[in-house]
C-alpha atoms as a PDB file:
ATOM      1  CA  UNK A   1       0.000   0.000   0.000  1.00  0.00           C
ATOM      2  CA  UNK A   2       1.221   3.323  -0.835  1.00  0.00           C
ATOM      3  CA  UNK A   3       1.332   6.224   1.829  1.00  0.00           C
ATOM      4  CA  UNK A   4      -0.497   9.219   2.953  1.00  0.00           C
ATOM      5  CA  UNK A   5       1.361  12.408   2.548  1.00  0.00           C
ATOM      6  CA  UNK A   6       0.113  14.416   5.475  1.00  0.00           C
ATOM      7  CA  UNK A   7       1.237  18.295   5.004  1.00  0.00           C
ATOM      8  CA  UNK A   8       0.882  20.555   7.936  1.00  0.00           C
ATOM      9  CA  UNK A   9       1.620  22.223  11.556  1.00  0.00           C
ATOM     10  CA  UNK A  10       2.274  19.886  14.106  1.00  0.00           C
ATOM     11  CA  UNK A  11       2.361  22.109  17.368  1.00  0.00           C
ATOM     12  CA  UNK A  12       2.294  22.358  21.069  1.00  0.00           C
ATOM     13  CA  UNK A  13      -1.667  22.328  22.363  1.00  0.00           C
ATOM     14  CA  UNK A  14      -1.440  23.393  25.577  1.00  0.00           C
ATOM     15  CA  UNK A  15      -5.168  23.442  26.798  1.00  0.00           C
ATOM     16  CA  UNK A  16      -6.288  25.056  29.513  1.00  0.00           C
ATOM     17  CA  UNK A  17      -9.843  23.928  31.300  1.00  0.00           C
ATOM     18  CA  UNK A  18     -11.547  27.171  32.819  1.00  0.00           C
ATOM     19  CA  UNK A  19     -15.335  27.366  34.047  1.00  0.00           C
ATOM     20  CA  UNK A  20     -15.994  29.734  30.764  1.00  0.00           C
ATOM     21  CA  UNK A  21     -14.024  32.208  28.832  1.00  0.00           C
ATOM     22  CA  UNK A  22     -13.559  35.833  30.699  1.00  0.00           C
ATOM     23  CA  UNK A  23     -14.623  38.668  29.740  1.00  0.00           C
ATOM     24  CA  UNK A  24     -12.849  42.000  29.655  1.00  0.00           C
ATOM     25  CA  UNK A  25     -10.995  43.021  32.437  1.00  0.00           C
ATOM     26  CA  UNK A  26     -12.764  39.616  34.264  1.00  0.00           C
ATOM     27  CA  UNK A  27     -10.657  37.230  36.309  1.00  0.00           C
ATOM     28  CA  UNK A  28     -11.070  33.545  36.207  1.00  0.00           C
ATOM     29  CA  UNK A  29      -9.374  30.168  37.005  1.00  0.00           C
ATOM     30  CA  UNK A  30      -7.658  27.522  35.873  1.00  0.00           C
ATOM     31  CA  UNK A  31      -9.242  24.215  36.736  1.00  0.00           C
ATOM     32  CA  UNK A  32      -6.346  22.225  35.068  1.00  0.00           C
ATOM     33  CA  UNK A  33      -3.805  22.845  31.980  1.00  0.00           C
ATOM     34  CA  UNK A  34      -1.849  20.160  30.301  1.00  0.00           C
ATOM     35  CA  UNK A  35       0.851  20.164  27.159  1.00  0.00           C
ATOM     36  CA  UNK A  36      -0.071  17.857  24.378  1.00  0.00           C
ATOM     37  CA  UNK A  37       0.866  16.891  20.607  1.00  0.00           C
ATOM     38  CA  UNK A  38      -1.703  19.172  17.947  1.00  0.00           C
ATOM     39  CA  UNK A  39      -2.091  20.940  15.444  1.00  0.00           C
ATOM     40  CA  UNK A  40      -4.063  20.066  12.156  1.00  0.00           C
ATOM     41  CA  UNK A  41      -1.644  18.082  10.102  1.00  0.00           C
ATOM     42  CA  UNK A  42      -0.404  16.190  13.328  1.00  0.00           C
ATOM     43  CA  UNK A  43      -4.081  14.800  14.440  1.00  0.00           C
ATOM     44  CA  UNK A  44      -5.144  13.531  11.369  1.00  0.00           C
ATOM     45  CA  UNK A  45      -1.652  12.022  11.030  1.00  0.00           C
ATOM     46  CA  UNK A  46      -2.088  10.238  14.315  1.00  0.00           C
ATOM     47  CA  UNK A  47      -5.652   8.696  13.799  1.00  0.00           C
ATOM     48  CA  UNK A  48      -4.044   7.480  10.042  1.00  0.00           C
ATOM     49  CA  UNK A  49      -0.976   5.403  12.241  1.00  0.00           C
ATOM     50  CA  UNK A  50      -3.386   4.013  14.802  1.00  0.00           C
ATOM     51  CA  UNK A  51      -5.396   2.396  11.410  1.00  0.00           C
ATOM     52  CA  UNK A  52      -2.061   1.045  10.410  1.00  0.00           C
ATOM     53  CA  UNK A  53      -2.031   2.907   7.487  1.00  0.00           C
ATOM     54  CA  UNK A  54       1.235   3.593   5.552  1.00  0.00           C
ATOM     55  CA  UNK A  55       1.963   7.490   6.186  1.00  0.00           C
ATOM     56  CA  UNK A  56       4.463  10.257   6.447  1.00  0.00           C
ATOM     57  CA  UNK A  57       3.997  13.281   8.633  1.00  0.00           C
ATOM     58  CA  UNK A  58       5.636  16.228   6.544  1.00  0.00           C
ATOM     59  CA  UNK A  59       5.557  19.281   8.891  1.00  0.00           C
ATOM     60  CA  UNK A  60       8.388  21.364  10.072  1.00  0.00           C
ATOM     61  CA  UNK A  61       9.574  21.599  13.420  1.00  0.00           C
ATOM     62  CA  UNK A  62      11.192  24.727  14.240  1.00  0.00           C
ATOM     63  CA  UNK A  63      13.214  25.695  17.828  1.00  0.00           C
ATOM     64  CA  UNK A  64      12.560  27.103  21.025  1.00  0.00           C
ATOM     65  CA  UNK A  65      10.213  25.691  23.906  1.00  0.00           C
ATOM     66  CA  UNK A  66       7.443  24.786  21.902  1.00  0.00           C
ATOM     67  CA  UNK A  67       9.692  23.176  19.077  1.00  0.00           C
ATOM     68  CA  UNK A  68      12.219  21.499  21.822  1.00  0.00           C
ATOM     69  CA  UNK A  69       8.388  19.936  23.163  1.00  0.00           C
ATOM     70  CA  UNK A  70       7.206  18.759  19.771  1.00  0.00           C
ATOM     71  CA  UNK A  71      10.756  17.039  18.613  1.00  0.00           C
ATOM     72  CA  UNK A  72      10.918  15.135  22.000  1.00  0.00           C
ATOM     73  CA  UNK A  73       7.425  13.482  21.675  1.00  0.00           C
ATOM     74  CA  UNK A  74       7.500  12.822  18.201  1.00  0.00           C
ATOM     75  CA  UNK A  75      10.843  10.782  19.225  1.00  0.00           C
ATOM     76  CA  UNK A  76       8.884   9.094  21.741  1.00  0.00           C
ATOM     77  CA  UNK A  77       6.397   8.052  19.513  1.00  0.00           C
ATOM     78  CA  UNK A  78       8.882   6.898  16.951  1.00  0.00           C
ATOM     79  CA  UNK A  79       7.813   9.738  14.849  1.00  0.00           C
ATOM     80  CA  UNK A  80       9.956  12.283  12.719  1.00  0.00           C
ATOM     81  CA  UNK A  81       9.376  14.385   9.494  1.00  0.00           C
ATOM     82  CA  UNK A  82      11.456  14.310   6.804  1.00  0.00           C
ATOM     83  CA  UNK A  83      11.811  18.174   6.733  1.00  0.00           C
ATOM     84  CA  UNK A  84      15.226  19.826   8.037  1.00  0.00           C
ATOM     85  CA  UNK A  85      14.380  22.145  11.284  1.00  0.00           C
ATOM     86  CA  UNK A  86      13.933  25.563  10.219  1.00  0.00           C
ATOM     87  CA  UNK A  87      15.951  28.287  12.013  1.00  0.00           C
ATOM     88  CA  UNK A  88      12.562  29.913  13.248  1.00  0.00           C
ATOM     89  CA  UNK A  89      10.489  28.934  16.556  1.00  0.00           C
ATOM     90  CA  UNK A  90       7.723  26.779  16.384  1.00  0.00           C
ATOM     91  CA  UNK A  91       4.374  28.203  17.965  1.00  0.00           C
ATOM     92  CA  UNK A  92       1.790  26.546  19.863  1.00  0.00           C
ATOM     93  CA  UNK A  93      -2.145  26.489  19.895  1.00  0.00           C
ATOM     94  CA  UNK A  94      -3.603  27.941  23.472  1.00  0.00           C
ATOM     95  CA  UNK A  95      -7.078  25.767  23.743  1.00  0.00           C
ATOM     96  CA  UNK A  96      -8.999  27.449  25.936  1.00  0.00           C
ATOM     97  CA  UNK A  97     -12.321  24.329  27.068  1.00  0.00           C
ATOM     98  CA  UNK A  98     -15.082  25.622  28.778  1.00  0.00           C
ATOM     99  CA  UNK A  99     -17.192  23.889  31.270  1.00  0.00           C
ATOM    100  CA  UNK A 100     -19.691  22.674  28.189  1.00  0.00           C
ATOM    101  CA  UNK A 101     -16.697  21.250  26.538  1.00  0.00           C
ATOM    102  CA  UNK A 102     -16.712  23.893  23.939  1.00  0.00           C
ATOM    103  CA  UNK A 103     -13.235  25.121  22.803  1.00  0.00           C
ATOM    104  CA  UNK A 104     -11.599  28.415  21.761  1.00  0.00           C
ATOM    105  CA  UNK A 105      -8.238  28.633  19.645  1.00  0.00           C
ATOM    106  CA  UNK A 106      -5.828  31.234  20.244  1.00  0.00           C
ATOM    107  CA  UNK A 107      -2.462  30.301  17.664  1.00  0.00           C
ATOM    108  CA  UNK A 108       0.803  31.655  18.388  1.00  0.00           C
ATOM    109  CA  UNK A 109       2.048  30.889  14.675  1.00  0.00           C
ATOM    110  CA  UNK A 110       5.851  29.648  13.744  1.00  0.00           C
ATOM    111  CA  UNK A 111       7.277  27.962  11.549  1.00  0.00           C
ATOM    112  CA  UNK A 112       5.061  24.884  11.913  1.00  0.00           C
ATOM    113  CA  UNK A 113       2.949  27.095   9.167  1.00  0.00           C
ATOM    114  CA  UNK A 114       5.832  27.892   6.432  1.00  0.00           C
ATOM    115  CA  UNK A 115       6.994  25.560   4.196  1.00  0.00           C
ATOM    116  CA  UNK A 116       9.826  26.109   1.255  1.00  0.00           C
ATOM    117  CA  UNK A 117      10.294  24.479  -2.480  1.00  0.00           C
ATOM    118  CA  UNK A 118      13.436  22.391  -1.944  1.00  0.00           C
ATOM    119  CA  UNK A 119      11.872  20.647   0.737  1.00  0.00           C
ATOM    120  CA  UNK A 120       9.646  18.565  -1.292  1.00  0.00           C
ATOM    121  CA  UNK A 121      12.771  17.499  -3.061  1.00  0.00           C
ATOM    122  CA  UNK A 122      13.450  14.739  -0.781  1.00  0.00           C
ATOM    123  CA  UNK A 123       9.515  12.773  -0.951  1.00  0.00           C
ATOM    124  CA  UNK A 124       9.476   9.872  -3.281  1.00  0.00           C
ATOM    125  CA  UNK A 125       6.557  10.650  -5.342  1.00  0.00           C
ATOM    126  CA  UNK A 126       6.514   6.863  -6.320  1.00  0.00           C
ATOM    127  CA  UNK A 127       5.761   6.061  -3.136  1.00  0.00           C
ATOM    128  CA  UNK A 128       2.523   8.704  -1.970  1.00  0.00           C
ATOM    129  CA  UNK A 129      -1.148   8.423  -3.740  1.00  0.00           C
ATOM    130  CA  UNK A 130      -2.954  10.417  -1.568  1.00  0.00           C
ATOM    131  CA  UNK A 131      -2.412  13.870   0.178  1.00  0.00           C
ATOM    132  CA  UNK A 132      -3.397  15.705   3.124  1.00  0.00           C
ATOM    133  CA  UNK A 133      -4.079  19.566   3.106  1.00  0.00           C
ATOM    134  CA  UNK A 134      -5.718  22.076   5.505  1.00  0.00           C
ATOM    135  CA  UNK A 135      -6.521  25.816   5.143  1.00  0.00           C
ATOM    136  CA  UNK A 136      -3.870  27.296   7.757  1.00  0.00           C
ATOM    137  CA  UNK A 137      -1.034  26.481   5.764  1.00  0.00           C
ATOM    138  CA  UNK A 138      -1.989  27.509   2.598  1.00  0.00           C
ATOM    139  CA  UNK A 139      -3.580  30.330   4.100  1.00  0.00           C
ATOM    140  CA  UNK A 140       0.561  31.757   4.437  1.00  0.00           C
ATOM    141  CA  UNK A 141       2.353  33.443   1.682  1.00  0.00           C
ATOM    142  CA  UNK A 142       4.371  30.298   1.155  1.00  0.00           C
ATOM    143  CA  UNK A 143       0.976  27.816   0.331  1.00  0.00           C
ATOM    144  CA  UNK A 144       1.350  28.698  -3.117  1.00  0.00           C
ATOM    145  CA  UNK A 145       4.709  26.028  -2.569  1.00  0.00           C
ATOM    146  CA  UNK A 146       2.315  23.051  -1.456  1.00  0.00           C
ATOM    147  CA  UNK A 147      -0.217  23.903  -4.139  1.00  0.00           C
ATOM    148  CA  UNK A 148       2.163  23.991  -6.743  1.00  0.00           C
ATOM    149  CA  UNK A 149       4.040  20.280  -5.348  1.00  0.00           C
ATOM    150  CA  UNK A 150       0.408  18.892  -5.731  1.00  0.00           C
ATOM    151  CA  UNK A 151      -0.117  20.308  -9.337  1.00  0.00           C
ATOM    152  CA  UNK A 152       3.460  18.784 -10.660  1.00  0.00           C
ATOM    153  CA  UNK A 153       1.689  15.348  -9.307  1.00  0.00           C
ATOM    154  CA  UNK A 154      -1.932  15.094 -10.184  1.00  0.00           C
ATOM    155  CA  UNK A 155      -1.668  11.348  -9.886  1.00  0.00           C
ATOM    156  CA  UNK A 156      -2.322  11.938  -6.051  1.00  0.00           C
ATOM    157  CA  UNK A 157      -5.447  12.261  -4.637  1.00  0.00           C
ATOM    158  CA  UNK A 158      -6.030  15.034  -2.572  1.00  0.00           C
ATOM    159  CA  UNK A 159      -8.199  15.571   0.332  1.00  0.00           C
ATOM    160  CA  UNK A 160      -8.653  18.937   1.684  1.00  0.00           C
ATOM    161  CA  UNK A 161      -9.769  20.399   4.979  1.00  0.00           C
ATOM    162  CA  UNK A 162      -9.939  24.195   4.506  1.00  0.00           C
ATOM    163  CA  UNK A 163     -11.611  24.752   7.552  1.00  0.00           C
ATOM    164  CA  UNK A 164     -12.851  28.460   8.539  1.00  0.00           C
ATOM    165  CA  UNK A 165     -10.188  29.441   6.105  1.00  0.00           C
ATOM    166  CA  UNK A 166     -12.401  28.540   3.549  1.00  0.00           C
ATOM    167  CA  UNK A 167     -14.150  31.814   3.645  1.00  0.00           C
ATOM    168  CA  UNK A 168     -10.543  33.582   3.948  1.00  0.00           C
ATOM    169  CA  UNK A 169      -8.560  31.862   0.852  1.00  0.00           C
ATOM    170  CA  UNK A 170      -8.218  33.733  -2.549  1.00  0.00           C
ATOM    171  CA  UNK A 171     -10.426  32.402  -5.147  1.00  0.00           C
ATOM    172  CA  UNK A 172      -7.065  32.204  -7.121  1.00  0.00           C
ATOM    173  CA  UNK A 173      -5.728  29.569  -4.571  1.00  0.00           C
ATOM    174  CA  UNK A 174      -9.349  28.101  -3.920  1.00  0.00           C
ATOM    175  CA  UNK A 175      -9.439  27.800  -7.973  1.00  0.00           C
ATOM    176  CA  UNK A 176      -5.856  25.923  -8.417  1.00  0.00           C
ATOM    177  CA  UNK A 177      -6.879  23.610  -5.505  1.00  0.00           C
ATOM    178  CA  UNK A 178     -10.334  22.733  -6.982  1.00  0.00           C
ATOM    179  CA  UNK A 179      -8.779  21.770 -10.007  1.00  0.00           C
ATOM    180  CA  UNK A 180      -6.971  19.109  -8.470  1.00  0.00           C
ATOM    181  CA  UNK A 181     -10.324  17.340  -7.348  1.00  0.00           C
ATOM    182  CA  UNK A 182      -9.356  17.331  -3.914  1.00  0.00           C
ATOM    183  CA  UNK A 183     -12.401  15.121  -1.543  1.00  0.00           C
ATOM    184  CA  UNK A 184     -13.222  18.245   0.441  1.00  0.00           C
ATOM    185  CA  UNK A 185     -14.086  17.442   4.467  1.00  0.00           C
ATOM    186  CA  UNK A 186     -15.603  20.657   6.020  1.00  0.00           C
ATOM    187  CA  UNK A 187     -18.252  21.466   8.906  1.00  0.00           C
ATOM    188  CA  UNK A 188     -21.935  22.581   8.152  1.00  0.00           C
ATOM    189  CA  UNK A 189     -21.297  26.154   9.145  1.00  0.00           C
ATOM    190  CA  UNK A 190     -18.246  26.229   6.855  1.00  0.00           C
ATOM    191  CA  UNK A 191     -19.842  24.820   3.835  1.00  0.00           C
ATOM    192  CA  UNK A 192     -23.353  26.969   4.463  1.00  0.00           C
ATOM    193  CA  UNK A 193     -20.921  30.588   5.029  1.00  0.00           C
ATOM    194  CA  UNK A 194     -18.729  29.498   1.681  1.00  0.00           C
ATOM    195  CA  UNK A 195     -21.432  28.861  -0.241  1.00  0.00           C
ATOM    196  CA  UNK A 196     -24.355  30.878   0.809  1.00  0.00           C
ATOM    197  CA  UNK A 197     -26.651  28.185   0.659  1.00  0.00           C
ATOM    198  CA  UNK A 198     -29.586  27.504   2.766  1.00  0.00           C
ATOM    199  CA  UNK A 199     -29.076  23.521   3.149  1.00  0.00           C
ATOM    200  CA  UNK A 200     -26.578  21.128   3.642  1.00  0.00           C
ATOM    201  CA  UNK A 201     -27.646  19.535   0.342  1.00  0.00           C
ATOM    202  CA  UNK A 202     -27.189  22.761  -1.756  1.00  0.00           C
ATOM    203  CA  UNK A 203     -24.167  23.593  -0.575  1.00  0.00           C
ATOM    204  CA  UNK A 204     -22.929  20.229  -1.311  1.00  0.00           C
ATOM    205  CA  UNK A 205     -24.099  20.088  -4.605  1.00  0.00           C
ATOM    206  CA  UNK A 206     -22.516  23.598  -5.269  1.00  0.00           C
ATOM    207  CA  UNK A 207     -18.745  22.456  -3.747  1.00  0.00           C
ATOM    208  CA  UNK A 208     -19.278  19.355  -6.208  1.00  0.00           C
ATOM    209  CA  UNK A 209     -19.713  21.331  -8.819  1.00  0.00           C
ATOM    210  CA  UNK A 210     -16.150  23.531  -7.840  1.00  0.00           C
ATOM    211  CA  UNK A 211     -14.649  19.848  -7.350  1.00  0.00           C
ATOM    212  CA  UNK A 212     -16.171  17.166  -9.301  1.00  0.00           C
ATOM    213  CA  UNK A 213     -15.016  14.547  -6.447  1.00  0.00           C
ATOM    214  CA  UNK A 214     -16.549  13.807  -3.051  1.00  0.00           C
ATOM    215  CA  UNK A 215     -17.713  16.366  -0.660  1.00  0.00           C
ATOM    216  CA  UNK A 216     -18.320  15.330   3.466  1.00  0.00           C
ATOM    217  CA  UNK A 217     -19.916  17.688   5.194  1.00  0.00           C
ATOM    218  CA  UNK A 218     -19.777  16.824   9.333  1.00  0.00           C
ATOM    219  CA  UNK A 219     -22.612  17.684  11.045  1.00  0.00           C
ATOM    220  CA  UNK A 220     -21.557  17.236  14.893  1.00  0.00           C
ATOM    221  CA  UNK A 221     -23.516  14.345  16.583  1.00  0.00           C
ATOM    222  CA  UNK A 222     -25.899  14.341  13.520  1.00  0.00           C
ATOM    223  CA  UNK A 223     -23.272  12.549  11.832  1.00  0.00           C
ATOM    224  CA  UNK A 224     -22.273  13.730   8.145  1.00  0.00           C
ATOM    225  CA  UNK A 225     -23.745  14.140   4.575  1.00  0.00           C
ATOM    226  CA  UNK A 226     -21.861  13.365   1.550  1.00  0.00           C
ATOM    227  CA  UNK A 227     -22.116  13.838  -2.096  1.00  0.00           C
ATOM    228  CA  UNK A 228     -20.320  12.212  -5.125  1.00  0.00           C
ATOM    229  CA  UNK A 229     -20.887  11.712  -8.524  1.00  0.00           C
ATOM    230  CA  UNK A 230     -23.594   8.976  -8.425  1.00  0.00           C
ATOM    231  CA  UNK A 231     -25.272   9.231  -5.016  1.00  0.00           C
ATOM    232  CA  UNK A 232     -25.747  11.250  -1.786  1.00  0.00           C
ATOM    233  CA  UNK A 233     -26.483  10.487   1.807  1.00  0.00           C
ATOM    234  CA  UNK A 234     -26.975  11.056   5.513  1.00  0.00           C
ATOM    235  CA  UNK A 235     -24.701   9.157   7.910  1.00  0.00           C
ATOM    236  CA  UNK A 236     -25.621   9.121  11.486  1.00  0.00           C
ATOM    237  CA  UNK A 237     -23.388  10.124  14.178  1.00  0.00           C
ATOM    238  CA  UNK A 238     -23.035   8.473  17.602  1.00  0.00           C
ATOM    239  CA  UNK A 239     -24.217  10.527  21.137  1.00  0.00           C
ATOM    240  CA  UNK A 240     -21.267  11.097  22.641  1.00  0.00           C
ATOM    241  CA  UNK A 241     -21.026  12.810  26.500  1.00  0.00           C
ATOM    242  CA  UNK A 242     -18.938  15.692  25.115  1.00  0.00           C
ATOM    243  CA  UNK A 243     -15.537  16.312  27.117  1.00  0.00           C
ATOM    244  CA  UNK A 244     -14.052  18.289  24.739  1.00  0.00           C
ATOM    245  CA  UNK A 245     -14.133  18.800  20.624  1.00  0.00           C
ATOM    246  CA  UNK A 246     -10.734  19.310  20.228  1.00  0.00           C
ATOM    247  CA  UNK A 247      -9.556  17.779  17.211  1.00  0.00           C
ATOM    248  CA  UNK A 248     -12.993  16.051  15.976  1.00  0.00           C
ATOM    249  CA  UNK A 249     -12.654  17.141  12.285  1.00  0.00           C
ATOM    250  CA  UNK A 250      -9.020  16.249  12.051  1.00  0.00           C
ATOM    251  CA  UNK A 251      -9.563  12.572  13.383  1.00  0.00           C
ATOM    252  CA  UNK A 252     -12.949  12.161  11.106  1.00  0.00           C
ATOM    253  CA  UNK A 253     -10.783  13.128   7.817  1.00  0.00           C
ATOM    254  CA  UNK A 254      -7.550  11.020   9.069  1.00  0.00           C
ATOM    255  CA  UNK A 255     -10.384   7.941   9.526  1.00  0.00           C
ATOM    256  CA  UNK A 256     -12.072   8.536   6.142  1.00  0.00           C
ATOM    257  CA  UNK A 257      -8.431   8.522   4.504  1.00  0.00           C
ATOM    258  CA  UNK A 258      -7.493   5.435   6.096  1.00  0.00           C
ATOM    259  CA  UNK A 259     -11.207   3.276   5.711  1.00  0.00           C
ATOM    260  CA  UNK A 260     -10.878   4.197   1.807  1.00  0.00           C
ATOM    261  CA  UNK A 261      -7.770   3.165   1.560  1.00  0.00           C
ATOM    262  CA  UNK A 262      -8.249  -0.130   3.252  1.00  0.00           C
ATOM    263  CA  UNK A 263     -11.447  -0.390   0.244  1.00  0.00           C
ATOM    264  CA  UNK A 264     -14.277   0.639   2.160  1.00  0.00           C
ATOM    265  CA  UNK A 265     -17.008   2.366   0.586  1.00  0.00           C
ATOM    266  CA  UNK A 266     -17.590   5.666   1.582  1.00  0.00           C
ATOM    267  CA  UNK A 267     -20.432   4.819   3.604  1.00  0.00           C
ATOM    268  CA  UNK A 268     -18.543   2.708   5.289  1.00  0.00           C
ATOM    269  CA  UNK A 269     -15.219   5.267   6.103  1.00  0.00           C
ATOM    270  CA  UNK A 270     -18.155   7.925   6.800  1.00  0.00           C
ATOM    271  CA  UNK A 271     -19.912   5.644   9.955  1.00  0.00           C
ATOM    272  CA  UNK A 272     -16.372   4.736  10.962  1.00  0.00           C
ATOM    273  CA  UNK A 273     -15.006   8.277  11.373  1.00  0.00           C
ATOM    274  CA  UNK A 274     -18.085   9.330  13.156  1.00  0.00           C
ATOM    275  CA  UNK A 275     -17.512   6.609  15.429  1.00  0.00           C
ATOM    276  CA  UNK A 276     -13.848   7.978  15.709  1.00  0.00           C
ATOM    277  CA  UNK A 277     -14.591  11.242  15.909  1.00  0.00           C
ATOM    278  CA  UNK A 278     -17.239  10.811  18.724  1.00  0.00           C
ATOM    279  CA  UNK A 279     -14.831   9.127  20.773  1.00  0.00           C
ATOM    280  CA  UNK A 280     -12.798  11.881  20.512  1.00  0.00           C
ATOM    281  CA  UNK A 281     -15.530  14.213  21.794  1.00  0.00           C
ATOM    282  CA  UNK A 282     -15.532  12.121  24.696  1.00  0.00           C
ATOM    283  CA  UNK A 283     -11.696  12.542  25.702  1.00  0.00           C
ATOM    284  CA  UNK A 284      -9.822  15.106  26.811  1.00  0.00           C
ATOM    285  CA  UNK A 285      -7.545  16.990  24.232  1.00  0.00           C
ATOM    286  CA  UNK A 286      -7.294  15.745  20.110  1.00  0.00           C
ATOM    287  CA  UNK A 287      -5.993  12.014  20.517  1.00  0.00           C
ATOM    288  CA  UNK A 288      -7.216   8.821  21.073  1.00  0.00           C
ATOM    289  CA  UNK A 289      -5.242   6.453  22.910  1.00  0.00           C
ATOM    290  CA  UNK A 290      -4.265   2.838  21.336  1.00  0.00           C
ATOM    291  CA  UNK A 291      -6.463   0.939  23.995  1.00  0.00           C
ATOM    292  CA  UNK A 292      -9.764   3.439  23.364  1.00  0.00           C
ATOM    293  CA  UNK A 293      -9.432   2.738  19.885  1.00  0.00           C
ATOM    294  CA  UNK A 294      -9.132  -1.015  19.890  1.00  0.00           C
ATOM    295  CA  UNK A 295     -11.591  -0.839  22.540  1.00  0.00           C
ATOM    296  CA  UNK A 296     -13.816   0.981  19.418  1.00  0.00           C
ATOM    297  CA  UNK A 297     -13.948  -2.584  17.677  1.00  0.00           C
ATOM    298  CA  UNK A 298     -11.198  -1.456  15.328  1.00  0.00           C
END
């Protein structure tokens, strides 16, 4: 089997757990704070290696605290990107969870975020078929680099998370990236604010039409809708006793990558990530732990 490329930030989450988010001049507690593995690229990564899936985590590390932090558990999870360390500190991602479970992002950005040509000299093209992007990095000035890798291969298959930055992107850069007929993973508010559409099922039909591949739209504990060429469906989701939503959407997309790869349908990958994904509503932070997973049937 040939491997996932995953492109992206892998960062420093340090979450904090506070009764709810202050307000101006207000004064609040901590309840607890831990330091943990994150960012976008690194999630989804994570949920493709506990499906066994052949992958490569291609996300620069850079120096100071947070980067000295990210190196040392990647080494203890017998993890490392390919990418030389860039002479530029990586950042971290302050998650701010609220007594409903509810999170708030606050990025201190690094070079986690920037990526340069030459670095993509050293994959072995032979060896990927399918690619992972998100918004944040090609959101940067140097995103035109990743979109312009993908276009010199368009054997791969894409599969693109924009996120919020859907609604922030250039419709130059949104335009090269359709044309690669990426399977585009975004939330229901995304999809409904990028498209203007009053359903779920119009605004899939209108990203399909941008794309001409699959669109998956998650829904929370609704589940997700999808669209492809020939069909189109609701997939319900699993109730789930929400701890936190950290890193939902990046462990749904890293389970759909995986399931397809392994030949299941897209119904199938879609029930499987929302099984995935509601487990990790129910844990603390964006990972799942080998034993919860296994302990998922998987």
């Amino acid at each position: 089997m040939k491997q996932v490329l995953v492109i992206g930030s892998t960062v420093t989450d340090v979450i904090i757990h506070l009764d709810h988010l202050p307000r101006t001049s207000e004064d609040v507690h901590v309840i607890r704070q831990t330091m943990s593995l994150g960012g976008c690229a690194y999630n989804v990564s994570d949920t493709i290696r506990l499906f066994r899936t052949p992958y490569t985590l291609f996300s620069p590390i850079g120096t100071g605290t947070y980067g000295h932090f990210v190196r040392n558990a990647l080494a203890e999870k017998g993890v490392q990107s390919p990418i030389p360390t860039p002479e530029q500190e990586n950042g971290c991602c302050y998650c701010f969870v609220e007594a409903s479970g509810e999170r708030t992002f606050v990025c201190h950005r690094g070079a986690e975020y920037r990526f340069r040509p030459e670095w993509f000299d050293v994959l072995d093209a032979d060896a990927i078929d399918s690619v992972y992007i998100c918004g944040l990095e090609i959101e940067e000035p140097t995103g035109t680099h990743i979109v312009h890798y993908l276009e010199e291969h368009p054997e791969f298959q894409v599969y693109f998370a924009p996120g919020p930055r859907i609604c922030i992107l250039t419709s130059e850069i949104l335009s090269r990236i359709f044309a690669l007929s990426p399977v585009l993973h975004l939330n229901e508010t995304e999809a409904l604010e990028y498209t203007g559409c009053g359903t779920i099922e119009e605004a899939a039909a209108a990203l399909y039409e941008k794309t001409c591949n699959t669109v998956i739209i998650t829904l929370g504990e609704q589940g997700a809708y999808y669209k492809t060429a020939g069909n189109s469906a609701y997939i319900p989701g699993i109730t789930a006793v929400q701890t936190d939503t950290i890193g939902a959407g990046d462990s749904h997309i890293g389970a759909v990558i995986s399931r397809l790869k392994q030949g299941a349908s897209i119904e199938e990958a879609i029930a499987d990530a929302n099984r995935i994904a509601a487990a990790v509503v129910e844990t603390s932070g964006a990972l799942l732990s080998e034993e919860t997973f296994h302990k998922l049937g998987f």
